[in-house]
PDB file of N, CA and C in Angstrom:
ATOM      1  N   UNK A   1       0.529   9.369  32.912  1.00  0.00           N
ATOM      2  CA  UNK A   1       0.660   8.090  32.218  1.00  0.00           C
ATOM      3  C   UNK A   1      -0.201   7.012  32.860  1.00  0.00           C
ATOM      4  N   UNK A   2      -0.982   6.289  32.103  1.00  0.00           N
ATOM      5  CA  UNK A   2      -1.520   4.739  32.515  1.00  0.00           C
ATOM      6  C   UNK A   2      -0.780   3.900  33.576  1.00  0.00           C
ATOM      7  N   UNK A   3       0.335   4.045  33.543  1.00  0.00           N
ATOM      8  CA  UNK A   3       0.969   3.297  34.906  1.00  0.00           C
ATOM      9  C   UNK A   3       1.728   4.061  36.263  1.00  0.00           C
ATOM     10  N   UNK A   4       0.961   5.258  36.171  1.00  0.00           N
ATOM     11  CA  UNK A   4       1.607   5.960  37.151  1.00  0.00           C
ATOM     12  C   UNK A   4       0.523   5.711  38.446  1.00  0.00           C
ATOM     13  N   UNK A   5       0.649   5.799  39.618  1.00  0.00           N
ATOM     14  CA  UNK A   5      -0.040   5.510  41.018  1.00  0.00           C
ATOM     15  C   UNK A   5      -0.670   6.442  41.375  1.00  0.00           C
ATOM     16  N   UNK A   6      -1.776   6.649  41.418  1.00  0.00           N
ATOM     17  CA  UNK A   6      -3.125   7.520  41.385  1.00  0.00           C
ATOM     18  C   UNK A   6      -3.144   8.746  43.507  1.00  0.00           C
ATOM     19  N   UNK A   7      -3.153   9.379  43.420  1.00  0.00           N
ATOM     20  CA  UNK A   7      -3.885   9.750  45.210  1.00  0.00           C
ATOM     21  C   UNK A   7      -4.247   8.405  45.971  1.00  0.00           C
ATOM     22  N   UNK A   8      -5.253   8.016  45.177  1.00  0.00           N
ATOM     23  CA  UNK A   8      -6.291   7.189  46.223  1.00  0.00           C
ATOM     24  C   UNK A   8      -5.300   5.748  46.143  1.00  0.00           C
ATOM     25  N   UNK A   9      -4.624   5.834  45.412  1.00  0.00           N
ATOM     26  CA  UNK A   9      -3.854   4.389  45.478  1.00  0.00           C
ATOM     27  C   UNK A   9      -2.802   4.679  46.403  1.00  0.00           C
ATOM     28  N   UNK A  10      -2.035   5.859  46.694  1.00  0.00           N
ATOM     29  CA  UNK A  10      -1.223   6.153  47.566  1.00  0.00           C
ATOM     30  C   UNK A  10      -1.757   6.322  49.159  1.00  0.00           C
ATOM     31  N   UNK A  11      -3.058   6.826  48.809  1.00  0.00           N
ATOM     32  CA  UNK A  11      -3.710   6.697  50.366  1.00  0.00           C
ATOM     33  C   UNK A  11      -3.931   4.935  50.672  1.00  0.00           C
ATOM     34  N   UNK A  12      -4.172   4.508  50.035  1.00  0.00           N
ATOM     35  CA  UNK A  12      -4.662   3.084  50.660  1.00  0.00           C
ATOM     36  C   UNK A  12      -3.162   2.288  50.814  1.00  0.00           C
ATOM     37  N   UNK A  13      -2.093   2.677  50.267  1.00  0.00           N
ATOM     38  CA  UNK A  13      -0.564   2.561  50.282  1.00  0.00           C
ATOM     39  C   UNK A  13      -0.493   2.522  51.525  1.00  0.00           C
ATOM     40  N   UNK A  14      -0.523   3.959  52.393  1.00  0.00           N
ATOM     41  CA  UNK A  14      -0.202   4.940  53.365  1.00  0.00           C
ATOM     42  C   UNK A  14      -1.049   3.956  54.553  1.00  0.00           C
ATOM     43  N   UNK A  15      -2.744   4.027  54.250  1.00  0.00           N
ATOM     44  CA  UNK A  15      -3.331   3.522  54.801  1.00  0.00           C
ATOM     45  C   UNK A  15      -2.793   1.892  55.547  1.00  0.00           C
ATOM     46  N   UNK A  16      -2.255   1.279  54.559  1.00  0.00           N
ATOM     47  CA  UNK A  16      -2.252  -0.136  54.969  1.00  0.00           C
ATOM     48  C   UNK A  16      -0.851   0.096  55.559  1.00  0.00           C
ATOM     49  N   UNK A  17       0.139   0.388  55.207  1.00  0.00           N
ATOM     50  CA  UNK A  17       1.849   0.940  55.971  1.00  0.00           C
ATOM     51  C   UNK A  17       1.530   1.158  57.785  1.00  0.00           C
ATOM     52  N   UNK A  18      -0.199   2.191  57.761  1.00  0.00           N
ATOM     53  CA  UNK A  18      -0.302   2.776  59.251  1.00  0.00           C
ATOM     54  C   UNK A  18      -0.838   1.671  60.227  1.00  0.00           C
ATOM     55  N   UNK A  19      -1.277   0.437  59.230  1.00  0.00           N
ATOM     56  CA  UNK A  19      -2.141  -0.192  60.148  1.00  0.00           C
ATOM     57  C   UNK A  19      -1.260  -1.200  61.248  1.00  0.00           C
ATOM     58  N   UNK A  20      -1.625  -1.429  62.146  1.00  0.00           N
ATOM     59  CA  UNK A  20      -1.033  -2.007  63.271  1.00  0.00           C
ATOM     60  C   UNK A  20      -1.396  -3.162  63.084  1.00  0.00           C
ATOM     61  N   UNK A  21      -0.853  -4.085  61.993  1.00  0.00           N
ATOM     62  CA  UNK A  21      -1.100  -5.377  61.401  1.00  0.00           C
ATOM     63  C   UNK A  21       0.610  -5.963  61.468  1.00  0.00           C
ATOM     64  N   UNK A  22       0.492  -7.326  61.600  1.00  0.00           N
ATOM     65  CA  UNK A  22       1.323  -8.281  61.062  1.00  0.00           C
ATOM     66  C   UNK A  22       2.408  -7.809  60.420  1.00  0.00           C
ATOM     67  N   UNK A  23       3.862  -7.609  60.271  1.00  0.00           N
ATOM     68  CA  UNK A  23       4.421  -6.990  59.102  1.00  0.00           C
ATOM     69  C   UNK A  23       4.664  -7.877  57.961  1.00  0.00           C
ATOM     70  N   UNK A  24       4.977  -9.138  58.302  1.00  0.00           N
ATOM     71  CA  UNK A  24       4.539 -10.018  57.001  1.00  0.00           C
ATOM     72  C   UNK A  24       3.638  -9.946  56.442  1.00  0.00           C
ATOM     73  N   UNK A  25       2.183  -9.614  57.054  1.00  0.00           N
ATOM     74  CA  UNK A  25       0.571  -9.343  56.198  1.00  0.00           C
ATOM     75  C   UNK A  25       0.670  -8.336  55.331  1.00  0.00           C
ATOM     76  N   UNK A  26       1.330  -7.102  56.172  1.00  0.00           N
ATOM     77  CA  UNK A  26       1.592  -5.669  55.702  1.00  0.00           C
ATOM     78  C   UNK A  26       2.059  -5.927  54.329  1.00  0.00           C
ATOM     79  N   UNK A  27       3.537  -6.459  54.303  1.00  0.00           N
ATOM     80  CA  UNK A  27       4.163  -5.931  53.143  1.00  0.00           C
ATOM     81  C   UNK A  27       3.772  -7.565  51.810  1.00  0.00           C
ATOM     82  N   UNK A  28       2.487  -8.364  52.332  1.00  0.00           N
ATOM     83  CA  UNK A  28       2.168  -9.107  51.702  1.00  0.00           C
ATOM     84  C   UNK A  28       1.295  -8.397  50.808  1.00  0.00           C
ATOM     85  N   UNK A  29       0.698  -8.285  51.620  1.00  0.00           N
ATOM     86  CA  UNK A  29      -0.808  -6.995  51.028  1.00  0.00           C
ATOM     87  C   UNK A  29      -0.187  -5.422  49.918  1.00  0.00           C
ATOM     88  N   UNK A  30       1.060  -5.058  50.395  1.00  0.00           N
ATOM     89  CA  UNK A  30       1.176  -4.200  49.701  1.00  0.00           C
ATOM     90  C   UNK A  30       2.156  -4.622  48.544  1.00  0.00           C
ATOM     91  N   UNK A  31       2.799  -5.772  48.581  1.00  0.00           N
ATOM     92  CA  UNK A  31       3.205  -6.442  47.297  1.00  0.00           C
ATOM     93  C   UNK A  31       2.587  -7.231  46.172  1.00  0.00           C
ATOM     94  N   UNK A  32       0.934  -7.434  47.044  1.00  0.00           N
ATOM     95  CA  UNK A  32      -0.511  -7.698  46.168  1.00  0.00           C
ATOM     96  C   UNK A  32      -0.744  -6.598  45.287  1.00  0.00           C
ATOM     97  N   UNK A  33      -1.215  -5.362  45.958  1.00  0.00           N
ATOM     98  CA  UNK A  33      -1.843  -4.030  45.890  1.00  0.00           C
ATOM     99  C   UNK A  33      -0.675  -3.684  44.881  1.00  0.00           C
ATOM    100  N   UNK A  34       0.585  -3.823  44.553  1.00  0.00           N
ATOM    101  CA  UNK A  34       1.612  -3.710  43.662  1.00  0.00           C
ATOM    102  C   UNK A  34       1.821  -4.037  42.525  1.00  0.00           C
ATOM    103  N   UNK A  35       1.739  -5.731  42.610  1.00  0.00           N
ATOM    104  CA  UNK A  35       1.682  -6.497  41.649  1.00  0.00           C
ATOM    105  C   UNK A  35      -0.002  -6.441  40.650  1.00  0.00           C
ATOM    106  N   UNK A  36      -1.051  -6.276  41.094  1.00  0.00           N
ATOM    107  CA  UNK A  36      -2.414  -5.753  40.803  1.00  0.00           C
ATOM    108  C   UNK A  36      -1.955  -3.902  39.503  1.00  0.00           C
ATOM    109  N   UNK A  37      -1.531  -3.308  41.003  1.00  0.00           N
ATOM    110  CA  UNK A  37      -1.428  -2.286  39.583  1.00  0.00           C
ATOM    111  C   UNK A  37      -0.270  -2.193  38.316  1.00  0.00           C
ATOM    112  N   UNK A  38       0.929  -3.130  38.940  1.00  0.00           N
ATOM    113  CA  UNK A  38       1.599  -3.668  37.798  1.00  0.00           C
ATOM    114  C   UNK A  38       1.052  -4.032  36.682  1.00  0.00           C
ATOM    115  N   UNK A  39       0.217  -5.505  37.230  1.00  0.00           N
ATOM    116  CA  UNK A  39      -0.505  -6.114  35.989  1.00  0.00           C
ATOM    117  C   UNK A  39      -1.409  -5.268  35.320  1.00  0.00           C
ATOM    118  N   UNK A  40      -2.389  -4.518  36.211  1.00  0.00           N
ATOM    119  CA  UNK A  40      -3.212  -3.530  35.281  1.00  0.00           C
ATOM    120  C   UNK A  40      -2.486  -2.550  34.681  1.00  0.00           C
ATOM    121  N   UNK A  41      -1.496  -1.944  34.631  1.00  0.00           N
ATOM    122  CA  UNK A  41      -0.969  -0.833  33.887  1.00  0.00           C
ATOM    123  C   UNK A  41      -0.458  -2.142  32.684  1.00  0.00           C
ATOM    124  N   UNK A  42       0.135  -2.810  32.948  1.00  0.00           N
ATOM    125  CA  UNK A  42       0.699  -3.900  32.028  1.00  0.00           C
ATOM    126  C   UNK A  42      -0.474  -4.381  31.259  1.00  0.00           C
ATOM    127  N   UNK A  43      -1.423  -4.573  31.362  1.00  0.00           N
ATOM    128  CA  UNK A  43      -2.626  -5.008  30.566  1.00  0.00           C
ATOM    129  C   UNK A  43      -2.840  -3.571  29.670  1.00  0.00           C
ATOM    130  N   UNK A  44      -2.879  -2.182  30.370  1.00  0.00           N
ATOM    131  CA  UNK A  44      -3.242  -1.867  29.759  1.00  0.00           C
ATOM    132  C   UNK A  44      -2.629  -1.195  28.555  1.00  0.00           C
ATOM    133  N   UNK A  45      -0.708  -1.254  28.863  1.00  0.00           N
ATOM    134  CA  UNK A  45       0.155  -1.151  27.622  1.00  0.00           C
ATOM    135  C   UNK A  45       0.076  -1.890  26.192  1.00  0.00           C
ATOM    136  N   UNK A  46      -0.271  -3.509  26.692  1.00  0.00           N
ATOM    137  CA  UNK A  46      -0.630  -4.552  26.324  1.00  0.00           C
ATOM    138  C   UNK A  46      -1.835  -4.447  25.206  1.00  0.00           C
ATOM    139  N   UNK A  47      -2.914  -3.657  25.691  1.00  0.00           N
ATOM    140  CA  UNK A  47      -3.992  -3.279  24.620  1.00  0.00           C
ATOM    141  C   UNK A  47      -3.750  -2.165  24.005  1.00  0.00           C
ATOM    142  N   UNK A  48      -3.061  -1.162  24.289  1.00  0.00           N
ATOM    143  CA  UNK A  48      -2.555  -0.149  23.636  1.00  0.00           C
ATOM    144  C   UNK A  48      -1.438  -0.859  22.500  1.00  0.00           C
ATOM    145  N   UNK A  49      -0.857  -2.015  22.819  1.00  0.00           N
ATOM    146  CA  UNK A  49       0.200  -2.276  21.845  1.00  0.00           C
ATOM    147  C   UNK A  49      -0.797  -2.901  20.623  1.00  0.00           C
ATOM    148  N   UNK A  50      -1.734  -3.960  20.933  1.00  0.00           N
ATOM    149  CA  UNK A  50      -2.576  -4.385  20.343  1.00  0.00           C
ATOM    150  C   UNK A  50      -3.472  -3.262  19.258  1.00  0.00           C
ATOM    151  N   UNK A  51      -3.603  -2.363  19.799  1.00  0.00           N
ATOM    152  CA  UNK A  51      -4.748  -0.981  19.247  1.00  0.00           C
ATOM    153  C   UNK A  51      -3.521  -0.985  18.151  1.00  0.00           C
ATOM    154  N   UNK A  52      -2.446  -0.556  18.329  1.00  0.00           N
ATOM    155  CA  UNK A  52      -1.487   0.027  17.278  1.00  0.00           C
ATOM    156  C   UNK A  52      -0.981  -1.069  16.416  1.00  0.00           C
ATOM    157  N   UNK A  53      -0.901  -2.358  16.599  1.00  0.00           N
ATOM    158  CA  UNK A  53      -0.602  -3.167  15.574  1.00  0.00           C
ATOM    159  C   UNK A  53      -2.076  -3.434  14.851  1.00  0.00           C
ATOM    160  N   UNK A  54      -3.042  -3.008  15.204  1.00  0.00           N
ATOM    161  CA  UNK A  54      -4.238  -3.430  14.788  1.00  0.00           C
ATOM    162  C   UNK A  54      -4.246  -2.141  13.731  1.00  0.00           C
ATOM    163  N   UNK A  55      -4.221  -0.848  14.007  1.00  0.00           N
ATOM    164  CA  UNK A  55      -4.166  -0.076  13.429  1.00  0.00           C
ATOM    165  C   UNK A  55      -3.039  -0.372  12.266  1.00  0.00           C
ATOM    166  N   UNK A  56      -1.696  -0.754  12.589  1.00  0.00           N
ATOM    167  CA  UNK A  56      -1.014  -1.000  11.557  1.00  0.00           C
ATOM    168  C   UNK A  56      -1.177  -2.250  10.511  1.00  0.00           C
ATOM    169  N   UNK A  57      -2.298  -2.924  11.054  1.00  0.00           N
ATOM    170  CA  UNK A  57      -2.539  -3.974  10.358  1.00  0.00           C
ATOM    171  C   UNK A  57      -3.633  -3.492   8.874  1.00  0.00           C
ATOM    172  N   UNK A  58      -4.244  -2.542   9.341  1.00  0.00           N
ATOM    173  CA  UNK A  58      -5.739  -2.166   8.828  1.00  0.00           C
ATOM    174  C   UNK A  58      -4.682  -0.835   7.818  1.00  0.00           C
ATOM    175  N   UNK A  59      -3.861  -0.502   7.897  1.00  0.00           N
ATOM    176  CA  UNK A  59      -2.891   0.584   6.867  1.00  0.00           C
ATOM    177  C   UNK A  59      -2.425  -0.230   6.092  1.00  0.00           C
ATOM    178  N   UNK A  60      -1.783  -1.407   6.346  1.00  0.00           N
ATOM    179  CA  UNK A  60      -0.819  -2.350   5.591  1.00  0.00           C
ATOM    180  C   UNK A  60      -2.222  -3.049   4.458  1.00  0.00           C
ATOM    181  N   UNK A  61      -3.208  -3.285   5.166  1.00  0.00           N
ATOM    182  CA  UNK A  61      -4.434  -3.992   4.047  1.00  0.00           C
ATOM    183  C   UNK A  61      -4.726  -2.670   3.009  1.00  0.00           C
ATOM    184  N   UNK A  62      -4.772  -1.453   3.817  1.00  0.00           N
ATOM    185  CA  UNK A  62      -5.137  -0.543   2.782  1.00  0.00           C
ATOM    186  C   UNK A  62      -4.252  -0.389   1.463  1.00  0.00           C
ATOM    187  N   UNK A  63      -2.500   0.177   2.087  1.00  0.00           N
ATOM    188  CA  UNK A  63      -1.625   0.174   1.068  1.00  0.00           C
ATOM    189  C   UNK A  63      -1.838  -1.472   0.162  1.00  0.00           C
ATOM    190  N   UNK A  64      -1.498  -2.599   0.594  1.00  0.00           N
ATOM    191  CA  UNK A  64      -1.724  -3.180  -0.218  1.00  0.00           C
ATOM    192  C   UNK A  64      -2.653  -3.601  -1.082  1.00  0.00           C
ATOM    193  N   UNK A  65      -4.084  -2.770  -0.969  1.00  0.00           N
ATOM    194  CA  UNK A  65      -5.208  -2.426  -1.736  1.00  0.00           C
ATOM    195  C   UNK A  65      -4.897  -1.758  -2.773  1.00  0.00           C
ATOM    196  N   UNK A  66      -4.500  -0.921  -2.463  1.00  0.00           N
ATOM    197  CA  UNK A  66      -3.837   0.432  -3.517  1.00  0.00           C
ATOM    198  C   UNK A  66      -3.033   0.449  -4.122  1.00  0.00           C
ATOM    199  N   UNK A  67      -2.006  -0.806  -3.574  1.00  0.00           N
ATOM    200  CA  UNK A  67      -1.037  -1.271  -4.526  1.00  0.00           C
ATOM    201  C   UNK A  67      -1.591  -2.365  -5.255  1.00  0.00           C
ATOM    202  N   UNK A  68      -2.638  -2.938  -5.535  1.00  0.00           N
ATOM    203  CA  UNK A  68      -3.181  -4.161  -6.322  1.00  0.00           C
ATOM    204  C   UNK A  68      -4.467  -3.202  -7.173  1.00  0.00           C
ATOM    205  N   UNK A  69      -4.891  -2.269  -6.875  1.00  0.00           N
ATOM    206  CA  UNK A  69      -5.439  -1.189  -7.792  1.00  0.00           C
ATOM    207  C   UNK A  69      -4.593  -0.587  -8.736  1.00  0.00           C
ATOM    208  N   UNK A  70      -3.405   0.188  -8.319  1.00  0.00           N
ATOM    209  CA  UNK A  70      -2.333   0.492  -9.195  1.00  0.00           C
ATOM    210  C   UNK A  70      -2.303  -0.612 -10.114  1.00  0.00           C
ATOM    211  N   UNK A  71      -1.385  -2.000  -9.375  1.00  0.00           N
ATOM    212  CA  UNK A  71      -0.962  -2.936 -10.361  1.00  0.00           C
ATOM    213  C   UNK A  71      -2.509  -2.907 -11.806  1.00  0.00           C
ATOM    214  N   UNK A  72      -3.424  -3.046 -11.090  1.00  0.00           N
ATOM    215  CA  UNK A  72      -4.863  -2.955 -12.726  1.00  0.00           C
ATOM    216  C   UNK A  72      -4.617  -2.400 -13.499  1.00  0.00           C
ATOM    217  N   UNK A  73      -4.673  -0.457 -12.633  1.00  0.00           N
ATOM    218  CA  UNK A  73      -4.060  -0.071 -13.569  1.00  0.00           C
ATOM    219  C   UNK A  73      -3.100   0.446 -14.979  1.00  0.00           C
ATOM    220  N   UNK A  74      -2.071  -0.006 -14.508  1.00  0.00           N
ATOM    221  CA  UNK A  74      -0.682  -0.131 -14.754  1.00  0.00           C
ATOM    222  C   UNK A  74      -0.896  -1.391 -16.219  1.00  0.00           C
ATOM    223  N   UNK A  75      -1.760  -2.713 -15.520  1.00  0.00           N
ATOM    224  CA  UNK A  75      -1.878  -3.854 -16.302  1.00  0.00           C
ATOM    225  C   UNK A  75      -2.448  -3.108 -18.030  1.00  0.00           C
ATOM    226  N   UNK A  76      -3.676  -2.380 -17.568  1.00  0.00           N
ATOM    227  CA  UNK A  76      -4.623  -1.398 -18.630  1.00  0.00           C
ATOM    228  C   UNK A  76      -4.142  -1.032 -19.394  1.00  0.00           C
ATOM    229  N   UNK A  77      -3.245  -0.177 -18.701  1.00  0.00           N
ATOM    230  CA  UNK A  77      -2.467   1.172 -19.569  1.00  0.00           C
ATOM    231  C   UNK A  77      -1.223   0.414 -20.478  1.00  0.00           C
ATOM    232  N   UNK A  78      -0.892  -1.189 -20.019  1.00  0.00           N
ATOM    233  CA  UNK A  78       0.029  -1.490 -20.972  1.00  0.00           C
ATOM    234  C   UNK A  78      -0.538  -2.064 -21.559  1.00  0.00           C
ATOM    235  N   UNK A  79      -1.739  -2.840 -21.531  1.00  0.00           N
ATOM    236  CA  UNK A  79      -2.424  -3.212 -22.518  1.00  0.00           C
ATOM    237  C   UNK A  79      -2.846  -2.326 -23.233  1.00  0.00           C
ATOM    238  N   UNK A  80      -3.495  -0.925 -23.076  1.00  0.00           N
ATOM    239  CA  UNK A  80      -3.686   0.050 -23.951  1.00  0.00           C
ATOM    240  C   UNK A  80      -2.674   0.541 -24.859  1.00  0.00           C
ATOM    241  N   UNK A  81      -1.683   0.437 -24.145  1.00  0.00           N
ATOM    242  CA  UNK A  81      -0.387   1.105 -24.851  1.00  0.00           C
ATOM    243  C   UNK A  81      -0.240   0.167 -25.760  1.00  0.00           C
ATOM    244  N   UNK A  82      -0.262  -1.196 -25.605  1.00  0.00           N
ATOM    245  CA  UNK A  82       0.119  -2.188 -26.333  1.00  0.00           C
ATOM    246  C   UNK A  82      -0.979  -2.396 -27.920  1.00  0.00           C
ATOM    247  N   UNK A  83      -1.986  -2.052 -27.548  1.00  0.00           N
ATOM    248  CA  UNK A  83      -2.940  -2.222 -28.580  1.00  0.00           C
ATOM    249  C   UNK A  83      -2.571  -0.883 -29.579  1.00  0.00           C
ATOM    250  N   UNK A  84      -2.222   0.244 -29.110  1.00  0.00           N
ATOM    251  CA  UNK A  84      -2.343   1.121 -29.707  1.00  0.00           C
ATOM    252  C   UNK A  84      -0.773   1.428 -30.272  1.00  0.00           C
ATOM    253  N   UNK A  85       0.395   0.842 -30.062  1.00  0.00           N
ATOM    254  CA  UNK A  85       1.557   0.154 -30.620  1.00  0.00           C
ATOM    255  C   UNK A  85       1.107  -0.499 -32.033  1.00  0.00           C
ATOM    256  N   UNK A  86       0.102  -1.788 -31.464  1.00  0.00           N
ATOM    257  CA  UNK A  86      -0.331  -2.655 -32.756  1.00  0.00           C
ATOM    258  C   UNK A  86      -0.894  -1.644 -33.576  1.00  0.00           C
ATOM    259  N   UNK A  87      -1.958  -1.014 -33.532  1.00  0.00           N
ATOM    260  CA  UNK A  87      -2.475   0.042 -34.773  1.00  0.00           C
ATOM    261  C   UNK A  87      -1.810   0.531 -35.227  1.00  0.00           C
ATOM    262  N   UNK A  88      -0.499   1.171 -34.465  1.00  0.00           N
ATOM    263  CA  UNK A  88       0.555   2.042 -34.831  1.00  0.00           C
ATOM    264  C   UNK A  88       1.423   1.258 -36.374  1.00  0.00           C
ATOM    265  N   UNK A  89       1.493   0.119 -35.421  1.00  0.00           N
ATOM    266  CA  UNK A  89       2.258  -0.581 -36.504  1.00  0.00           C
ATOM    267  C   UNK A  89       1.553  -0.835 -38.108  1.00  0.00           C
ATOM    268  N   UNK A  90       0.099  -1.294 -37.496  1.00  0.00           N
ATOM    269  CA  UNK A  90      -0.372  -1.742 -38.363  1.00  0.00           C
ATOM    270  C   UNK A  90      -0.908  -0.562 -39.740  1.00  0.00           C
ATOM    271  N   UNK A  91      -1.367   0.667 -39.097  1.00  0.00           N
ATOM    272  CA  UNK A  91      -0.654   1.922 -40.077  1.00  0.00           C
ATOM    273  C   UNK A  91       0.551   2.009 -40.858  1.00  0.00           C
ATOM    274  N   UNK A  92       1.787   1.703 -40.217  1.00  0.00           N
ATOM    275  CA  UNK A  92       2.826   1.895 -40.783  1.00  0.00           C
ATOM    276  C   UNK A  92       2.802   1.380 -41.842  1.00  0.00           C
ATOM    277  N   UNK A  93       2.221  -0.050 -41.643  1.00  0.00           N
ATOM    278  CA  UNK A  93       2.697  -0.795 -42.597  1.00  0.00           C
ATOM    279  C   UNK A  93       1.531  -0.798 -43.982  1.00  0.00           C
ATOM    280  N   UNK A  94       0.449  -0.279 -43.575  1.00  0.00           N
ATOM    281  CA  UNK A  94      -0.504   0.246 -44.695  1.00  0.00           C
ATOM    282  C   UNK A  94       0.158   1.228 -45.455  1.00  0.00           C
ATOM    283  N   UNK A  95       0.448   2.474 -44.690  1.00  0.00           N
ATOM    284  CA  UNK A  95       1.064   3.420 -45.350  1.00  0.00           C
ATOM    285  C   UNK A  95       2.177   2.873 -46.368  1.00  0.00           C
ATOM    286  N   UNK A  96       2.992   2.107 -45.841  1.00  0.00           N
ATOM    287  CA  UNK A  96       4.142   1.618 -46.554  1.00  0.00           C
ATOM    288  C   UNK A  96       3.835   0.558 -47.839  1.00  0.00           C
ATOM    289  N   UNK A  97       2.508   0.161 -47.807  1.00  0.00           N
ATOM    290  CA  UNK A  97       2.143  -0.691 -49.338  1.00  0.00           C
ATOM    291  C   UNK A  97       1.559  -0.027 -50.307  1.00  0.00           C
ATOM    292  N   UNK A  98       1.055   1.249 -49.488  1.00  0.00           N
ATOM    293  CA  UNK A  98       0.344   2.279 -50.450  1.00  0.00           C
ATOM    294  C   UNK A  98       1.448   3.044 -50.924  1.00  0.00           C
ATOM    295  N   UNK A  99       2.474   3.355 -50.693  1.00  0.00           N
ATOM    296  CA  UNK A  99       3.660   4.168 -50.657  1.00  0.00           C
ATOM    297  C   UNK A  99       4.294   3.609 -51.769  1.00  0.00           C
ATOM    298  N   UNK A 100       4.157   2.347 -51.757  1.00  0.00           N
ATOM    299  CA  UNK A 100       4.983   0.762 -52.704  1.00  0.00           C
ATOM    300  C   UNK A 100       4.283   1.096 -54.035  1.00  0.00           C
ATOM    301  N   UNK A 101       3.237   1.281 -53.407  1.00  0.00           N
ATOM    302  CA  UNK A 101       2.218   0.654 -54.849  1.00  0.00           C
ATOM    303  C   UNK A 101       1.806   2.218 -55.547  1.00  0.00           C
ATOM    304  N   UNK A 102       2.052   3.367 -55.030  1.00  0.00           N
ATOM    305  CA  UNK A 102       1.919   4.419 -55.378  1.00  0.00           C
ATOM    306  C   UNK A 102       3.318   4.617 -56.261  1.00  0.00           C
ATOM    307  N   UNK A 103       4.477   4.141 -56.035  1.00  0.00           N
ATOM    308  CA  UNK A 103       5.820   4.040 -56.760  1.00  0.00           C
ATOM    309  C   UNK A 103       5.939   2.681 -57.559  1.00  0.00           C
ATOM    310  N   UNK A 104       5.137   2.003 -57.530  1.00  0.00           N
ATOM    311  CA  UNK A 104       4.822   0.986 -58.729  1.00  0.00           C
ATOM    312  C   UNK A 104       3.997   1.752 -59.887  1.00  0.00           C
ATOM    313  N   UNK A 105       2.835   1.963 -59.050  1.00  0.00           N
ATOM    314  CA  UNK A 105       2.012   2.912 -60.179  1.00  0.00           C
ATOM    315  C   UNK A 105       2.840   4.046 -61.165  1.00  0.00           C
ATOM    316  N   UNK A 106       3.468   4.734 -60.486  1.00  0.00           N
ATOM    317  CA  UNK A 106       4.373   5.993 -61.260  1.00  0.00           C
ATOM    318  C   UNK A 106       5.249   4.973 -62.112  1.00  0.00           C
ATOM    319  N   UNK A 107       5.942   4.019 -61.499  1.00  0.00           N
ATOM    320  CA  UNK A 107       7.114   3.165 -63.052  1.00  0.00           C
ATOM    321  C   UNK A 107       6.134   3.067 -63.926  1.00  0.00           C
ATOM    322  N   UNK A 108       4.981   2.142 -63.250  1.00  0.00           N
ATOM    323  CA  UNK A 108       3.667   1.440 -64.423  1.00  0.00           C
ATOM    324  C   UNK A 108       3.561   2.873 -65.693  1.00  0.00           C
ATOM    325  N   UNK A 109       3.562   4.153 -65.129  1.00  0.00           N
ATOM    326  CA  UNK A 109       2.860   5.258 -65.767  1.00  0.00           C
ATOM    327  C   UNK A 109       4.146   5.911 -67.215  1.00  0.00           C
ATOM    328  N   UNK A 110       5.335   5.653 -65.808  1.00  0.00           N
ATOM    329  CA  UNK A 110       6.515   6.264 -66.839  1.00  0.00           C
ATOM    330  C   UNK A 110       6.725   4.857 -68.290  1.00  0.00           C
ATOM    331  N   UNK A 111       6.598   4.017 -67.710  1.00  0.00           N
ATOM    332  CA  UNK A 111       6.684   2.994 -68.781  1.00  0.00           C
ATOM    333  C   UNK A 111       5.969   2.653 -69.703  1.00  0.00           C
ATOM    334  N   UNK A 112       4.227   2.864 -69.286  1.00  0.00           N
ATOM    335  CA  UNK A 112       3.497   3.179 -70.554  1.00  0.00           C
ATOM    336  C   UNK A 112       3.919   4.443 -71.465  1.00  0.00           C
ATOM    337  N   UNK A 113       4.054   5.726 -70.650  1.00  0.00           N
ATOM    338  CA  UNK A 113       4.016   6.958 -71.280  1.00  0.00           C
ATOM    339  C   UNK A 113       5.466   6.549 -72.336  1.00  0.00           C
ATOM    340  N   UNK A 114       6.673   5.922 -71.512  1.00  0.00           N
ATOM    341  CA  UNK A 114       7.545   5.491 -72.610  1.00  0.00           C
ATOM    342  C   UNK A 114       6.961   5.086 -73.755  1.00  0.00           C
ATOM    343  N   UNK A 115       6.625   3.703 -73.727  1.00  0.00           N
ATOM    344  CA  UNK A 115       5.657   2.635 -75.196  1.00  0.00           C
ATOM    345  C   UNK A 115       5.245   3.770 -75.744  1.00  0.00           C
ATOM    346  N   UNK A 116       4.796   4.382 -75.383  1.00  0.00           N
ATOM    347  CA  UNK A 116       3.468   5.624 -76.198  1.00  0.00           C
ATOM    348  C   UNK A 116       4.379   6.323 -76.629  1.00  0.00           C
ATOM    349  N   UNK A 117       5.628   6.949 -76.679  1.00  0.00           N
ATOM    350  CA  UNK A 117       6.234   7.474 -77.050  1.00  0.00           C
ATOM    351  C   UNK A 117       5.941   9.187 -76.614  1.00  0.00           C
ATOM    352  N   UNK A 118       5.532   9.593 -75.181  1.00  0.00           N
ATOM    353  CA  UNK A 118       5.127  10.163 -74.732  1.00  0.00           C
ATOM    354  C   UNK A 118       6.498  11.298 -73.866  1.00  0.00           C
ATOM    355  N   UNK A 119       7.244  10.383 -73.755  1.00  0.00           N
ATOM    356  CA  UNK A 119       8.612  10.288 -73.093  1.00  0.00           C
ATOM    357  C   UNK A 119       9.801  10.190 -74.208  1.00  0.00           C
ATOM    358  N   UNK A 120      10.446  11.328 -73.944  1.00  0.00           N
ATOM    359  CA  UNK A 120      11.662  11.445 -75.044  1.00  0.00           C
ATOM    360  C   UNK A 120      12.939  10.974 -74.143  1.00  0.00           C
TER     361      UNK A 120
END
């Protein structure tokens, strides 16, 4: 792991523990040498957290790409649907005057053929 303490960081650990220094210097220096790889492992969780919200930032723009492509779609297809409703209708209702007027025509026909005396 990124924040685990390396050989050479344990030798210079070891190293500074052996030296025949100050013990206030000692355990100053090795609460430096501590706090140093604290902060650097901490920096570098820190950009790893950053990498992954960045990454989740750049998924969230995509889905909501794809969801505003859909929505077009979706818009199209009900407008298509919708236009082709209107024709629908607007057939129906052709059919239905020709239908009218095709059963007007037949009275028109039975009622002449009546006059004419065609029809008993």
């Amino acid at each position: 792991p990124a924040h685990s303490i390396s050989a050479d960081q344990l030798a210079i650990v070891r190293e500074l523990l052996s030296r025949n220094i100050d013990e206030n210097l000692k355990y100053m220096l090795l609460e430096q040498f501590i706090n140093t790889h604290i902060n650097s492992a901490a920096g570098i969780e820190q950009k790893r957290a950053r990498d992954e919200v960045e990454s989740l930032q750049k998924l969230l723009l995509t889905a909501e790409d794809d969801i505003a492509k859909l929505r077009t779609r979706v818009a199209r297809a009900e407008k298509s649907a919708s236009k082709r409703k209107t024709e629908r209708d607007e057939a129906t209702s052709k059919l239905l005057d020709v239908k009218s007027a095709v059963e007007a025509s037949r009275a028109e026909l039975v009622r002449v053929r009546a006059e004419a005396g065609l029809i008993e």
